[in-house]
C-alpha atoms as a PDB file:
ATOM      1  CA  UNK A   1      -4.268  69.770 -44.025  1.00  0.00           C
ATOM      2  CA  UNK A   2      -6.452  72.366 -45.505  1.00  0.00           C
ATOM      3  CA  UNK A   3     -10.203  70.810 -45.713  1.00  0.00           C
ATOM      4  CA  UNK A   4     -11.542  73.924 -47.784  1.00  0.00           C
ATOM      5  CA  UNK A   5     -12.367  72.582 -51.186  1.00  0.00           C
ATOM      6  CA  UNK A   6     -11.686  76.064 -52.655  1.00  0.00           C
ATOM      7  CA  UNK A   7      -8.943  78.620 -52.939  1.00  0.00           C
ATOM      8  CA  UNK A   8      -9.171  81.528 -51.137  1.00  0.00           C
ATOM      9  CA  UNK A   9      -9.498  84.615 -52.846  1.00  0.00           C
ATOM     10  CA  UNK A  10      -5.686  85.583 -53.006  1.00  0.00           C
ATOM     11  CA  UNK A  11      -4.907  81.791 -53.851  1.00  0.00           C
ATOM     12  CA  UNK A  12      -7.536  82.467 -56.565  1.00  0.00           C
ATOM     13  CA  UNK A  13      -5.642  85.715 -58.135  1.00  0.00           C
ATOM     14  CA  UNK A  14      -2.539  84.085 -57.697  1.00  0.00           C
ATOM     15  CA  UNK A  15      -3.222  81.150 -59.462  1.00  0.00           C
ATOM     16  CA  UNK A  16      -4.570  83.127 -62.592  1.00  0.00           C
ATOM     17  CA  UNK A  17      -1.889  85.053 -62.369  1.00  0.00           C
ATOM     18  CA  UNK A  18       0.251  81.344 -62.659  1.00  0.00           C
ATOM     19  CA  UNK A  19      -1.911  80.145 -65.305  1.00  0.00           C
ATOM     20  CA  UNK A  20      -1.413  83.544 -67.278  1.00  0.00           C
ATOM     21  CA  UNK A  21       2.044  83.164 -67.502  1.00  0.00           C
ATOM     22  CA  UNK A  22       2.408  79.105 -67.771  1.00  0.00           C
ATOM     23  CA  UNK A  23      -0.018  79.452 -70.892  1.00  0.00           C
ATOM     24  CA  UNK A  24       0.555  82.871 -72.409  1.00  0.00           C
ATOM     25  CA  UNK A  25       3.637  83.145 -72.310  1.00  0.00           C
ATOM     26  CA  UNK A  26       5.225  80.186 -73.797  1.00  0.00           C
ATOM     27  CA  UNK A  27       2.507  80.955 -76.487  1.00  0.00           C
ATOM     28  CA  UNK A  28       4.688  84.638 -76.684  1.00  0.00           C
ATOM     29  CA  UNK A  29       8.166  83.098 -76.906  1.00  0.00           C
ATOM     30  CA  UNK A  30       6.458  80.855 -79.742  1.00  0.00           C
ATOM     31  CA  UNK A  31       4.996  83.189 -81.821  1.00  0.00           C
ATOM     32  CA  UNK A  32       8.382  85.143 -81.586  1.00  0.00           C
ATOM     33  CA  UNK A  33      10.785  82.759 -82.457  1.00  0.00           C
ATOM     34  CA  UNK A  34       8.602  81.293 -84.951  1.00  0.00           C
ATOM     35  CA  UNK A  35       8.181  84.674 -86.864  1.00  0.00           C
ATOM     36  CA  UNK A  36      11.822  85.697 -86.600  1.00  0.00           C
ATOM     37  CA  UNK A  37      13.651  81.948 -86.648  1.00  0.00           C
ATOM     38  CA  UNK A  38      11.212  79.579 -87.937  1.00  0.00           C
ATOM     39  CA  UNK A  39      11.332  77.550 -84.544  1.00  0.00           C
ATOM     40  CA  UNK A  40       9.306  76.502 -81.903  1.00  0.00           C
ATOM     41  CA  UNK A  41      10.304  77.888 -78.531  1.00  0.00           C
ATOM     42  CA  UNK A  42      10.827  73.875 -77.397  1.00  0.00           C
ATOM     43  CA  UNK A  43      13.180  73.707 -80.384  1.00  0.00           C
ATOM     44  CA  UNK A  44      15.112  76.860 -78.810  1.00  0.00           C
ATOM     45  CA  UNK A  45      15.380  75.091 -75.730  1.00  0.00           C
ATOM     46  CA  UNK A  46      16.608  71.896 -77.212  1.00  0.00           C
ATOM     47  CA  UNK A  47      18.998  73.948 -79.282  1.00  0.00           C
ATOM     48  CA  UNK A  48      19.822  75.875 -75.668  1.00  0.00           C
ATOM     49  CA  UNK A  49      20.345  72.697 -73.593  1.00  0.00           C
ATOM     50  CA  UNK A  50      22.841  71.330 -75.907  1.00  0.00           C
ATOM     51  CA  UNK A  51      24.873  74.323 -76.557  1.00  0.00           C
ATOM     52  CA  UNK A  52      25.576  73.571 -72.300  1.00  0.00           C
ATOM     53  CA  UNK A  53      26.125  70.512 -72.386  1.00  0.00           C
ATOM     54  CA  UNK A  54      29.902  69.001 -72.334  1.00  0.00           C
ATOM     55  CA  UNK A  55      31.140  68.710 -76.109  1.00  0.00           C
ATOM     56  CA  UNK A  56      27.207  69.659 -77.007  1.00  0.00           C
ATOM     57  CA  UNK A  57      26.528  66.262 -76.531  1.00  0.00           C
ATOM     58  CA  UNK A  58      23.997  64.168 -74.367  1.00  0.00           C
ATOM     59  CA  UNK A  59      22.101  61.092 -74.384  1.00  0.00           C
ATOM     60  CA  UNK A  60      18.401  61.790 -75.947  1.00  0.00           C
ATOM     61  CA  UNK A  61      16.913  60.113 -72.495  1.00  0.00           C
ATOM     62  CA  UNK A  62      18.704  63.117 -70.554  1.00  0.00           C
ATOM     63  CA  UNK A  63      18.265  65.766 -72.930  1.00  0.00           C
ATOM     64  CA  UNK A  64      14.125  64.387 -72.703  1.00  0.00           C
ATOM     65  CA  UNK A  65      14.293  65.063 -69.386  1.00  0.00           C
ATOM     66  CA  UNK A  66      15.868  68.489 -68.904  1.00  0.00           C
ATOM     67  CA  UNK A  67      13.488  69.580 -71.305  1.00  0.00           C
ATOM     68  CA  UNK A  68      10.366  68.016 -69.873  1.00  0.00           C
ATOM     69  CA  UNK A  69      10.010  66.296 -72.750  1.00  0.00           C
ATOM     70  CA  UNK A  70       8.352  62.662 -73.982  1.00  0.00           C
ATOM     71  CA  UNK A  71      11.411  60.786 -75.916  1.00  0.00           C
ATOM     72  CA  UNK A  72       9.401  60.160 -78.472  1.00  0.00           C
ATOM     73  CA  UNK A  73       8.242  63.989 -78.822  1.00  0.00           C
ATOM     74  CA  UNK A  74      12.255  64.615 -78.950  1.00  0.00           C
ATOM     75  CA  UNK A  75      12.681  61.787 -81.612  1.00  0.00           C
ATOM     76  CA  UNK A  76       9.983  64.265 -83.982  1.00  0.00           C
ATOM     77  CA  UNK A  77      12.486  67.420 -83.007  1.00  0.00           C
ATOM     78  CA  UNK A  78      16.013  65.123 -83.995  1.00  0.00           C
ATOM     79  CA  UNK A  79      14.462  63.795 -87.144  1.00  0.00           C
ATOM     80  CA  UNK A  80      14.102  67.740 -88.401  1.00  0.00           C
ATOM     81  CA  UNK A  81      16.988  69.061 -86.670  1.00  0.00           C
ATOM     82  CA  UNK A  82      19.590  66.079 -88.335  1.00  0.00           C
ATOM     83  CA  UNK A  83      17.599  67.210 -91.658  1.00  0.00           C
ATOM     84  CA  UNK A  84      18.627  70.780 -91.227  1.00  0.00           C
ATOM     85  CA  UNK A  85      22.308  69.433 -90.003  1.00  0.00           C
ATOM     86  CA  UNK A  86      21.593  70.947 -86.801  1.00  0.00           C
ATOM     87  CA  UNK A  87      22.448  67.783 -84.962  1.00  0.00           C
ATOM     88  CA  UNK A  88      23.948  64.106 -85.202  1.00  0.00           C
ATOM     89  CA  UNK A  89      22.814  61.311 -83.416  1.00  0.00           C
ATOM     90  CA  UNK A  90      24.722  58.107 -82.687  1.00  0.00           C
ATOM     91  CA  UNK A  91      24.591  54.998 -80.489  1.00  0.00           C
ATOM     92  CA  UNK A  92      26.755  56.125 -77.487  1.00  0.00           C
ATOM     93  CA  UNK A  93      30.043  54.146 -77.392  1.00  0.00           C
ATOM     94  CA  UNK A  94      29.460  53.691 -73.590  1.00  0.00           C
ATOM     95  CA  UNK A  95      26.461  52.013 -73.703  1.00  0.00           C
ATOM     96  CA  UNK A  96      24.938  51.043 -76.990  1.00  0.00           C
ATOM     97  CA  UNK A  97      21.070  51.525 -75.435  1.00  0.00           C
ATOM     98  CA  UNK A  98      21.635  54.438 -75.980  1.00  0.00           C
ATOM     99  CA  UNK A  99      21.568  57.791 -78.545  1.00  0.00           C
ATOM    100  CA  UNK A 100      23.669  60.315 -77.988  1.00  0.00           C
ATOM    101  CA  UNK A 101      22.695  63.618 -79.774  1.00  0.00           C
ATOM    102  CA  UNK A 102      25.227  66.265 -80.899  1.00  0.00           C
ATOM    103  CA  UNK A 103      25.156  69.890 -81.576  1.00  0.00           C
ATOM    104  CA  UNK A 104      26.959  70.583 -84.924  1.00  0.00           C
ATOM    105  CA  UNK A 105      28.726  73.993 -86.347  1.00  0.00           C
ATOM    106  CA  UNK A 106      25.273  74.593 -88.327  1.00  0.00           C
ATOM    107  CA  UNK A 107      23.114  74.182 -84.751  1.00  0.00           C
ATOM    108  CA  UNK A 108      25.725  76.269 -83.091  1.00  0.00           C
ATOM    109  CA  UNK A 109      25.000  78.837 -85.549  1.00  0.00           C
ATOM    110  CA  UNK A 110      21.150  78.401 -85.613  1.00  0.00           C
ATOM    111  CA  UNK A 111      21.127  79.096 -81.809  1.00  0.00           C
ATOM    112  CA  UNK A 112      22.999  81.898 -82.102  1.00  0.00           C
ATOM    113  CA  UNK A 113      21.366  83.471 -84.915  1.00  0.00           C
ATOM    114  CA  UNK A 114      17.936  83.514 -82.939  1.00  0.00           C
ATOM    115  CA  UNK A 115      19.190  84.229 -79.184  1.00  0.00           C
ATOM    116  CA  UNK A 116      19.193  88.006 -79.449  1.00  0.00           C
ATOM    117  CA  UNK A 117      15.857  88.758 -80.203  1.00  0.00           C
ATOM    118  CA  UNK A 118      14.423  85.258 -78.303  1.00  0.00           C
ATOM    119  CA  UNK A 119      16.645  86.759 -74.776  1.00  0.00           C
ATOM    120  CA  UNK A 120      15.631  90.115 -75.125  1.00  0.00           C
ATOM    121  CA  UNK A 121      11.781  88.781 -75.480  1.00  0.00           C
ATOM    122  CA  UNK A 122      12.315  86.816 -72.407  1.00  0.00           C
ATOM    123  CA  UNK A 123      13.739  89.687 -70.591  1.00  0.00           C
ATOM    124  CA  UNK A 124      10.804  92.092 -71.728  1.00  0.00           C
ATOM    125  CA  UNK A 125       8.410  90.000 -70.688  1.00  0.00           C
ATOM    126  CA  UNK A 126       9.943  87.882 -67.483  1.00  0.00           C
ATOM    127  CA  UNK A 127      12.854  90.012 -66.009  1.00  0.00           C
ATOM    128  CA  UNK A 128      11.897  93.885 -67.244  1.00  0.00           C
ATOM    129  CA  UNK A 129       9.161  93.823 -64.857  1.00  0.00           C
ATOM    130  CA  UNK A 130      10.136  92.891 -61.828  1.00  0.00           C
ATOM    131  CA  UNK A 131      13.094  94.713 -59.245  1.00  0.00           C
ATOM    132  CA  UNK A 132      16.613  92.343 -58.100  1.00  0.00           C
ATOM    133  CA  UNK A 133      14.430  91.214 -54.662  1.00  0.00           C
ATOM    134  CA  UNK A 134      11.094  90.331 -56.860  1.00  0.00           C
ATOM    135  CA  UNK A 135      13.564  88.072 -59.016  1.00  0.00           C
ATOM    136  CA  UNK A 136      14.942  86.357 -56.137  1.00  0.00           C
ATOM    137  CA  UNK A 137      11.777  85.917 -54.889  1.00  0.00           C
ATOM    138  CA  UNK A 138      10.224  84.233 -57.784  1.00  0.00           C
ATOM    139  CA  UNK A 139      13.365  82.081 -58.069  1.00  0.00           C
ATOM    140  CA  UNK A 140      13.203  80.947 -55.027  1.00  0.00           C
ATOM    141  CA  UNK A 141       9.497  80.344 -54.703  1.00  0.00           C
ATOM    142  CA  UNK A 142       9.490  78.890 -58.799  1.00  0.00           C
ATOM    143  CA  UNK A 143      12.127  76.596 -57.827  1.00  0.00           C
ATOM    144  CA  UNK A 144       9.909  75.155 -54.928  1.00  0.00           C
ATOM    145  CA  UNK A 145       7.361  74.944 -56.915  1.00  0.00           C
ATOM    146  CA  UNK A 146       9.353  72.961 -60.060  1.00  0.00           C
ATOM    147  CA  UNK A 147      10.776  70.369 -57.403  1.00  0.00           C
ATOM    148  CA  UNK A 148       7.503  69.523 -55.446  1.00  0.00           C
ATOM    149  CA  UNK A 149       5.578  69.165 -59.190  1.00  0.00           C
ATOM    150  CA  UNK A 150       9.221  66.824 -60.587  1.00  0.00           C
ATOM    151  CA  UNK A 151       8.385  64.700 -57.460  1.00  0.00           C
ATOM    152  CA  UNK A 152       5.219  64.482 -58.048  1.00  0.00           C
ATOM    153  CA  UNK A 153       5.376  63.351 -62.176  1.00  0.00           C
ATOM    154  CA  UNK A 154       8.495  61.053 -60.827  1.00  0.00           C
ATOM    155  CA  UNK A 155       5.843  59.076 -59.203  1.00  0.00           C
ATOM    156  CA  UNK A 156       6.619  60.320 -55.754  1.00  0.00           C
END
């Protein structure tokens, strides 16, 4: 185990470099999509991750979770999206503890509507700069980095 208290100086620049893009650029994506869809780049995702799923349906606890989101943070995001007919929600007939959330046509159409200009933002800024091997690399060193920090919120 490393006893040195501090990062070295690469760790250092690294690390801004991580904190740069962690903090900045969600704040890009937001400002983006807020100015040219009137949503919140966590809406876009919730919007996103539906749109996958089977029948753009899931259970709220799951669609929390792939979001890395609090349920009741979600709940605030459901309450305006069933407003704007962008989803339904209903008990799931599988297991009544739980909501299941469903895209509808109108959410369908919302995503679409703001995907062009939000995916050629996140290319500009994310995928323009970097060459095919810099983009594996990340991947491969991001994923790393997203399972050892899920273990670690999971408790473990």
């Amino acid at each position: 185990m490393d006893t040195q208290p501090w990062l070295d100086d690469d760790q250092q620049e690294l690390w801004q470099a991580l904190l740069t893009v962690v903090i900045a650029l969600p704040a890009a994506l937001d400002r983006q999509l807020q100015r040219e869809a009137g949503i919140s780049n966590f809406e876009y995702g919730v919007l996103a991750r539906l749109s996958m799923a089977d029948e753009a349906t899931m259970r709220l606890s799951d669609l929390a979770r792939v979001c890395d989101s609090t349920l009741p943070r979600l709940s605030k995001v459901m309450d305006r999206f069933e407003a704007r007919d962008w989803v339904v929600r209903r008990p799931d007939p599988g297991d009544g503890r739980y909501t299941l959330a469903t895209l509808t046509g109108a959410g369908r159409q919302k995503l679409a509507e703001s995907a062009p200009e939000h995916v050629a933002q996140v290319k500009r800024l994310v995928f323009d700069p970097l060459s095919a091997a810099q983009r594996r690399h990340l991947g491969t060193a991001l994923t790393r980095i997203a399972a050892t920090v899920r273990r670690e919120l999971e408790g473990g």
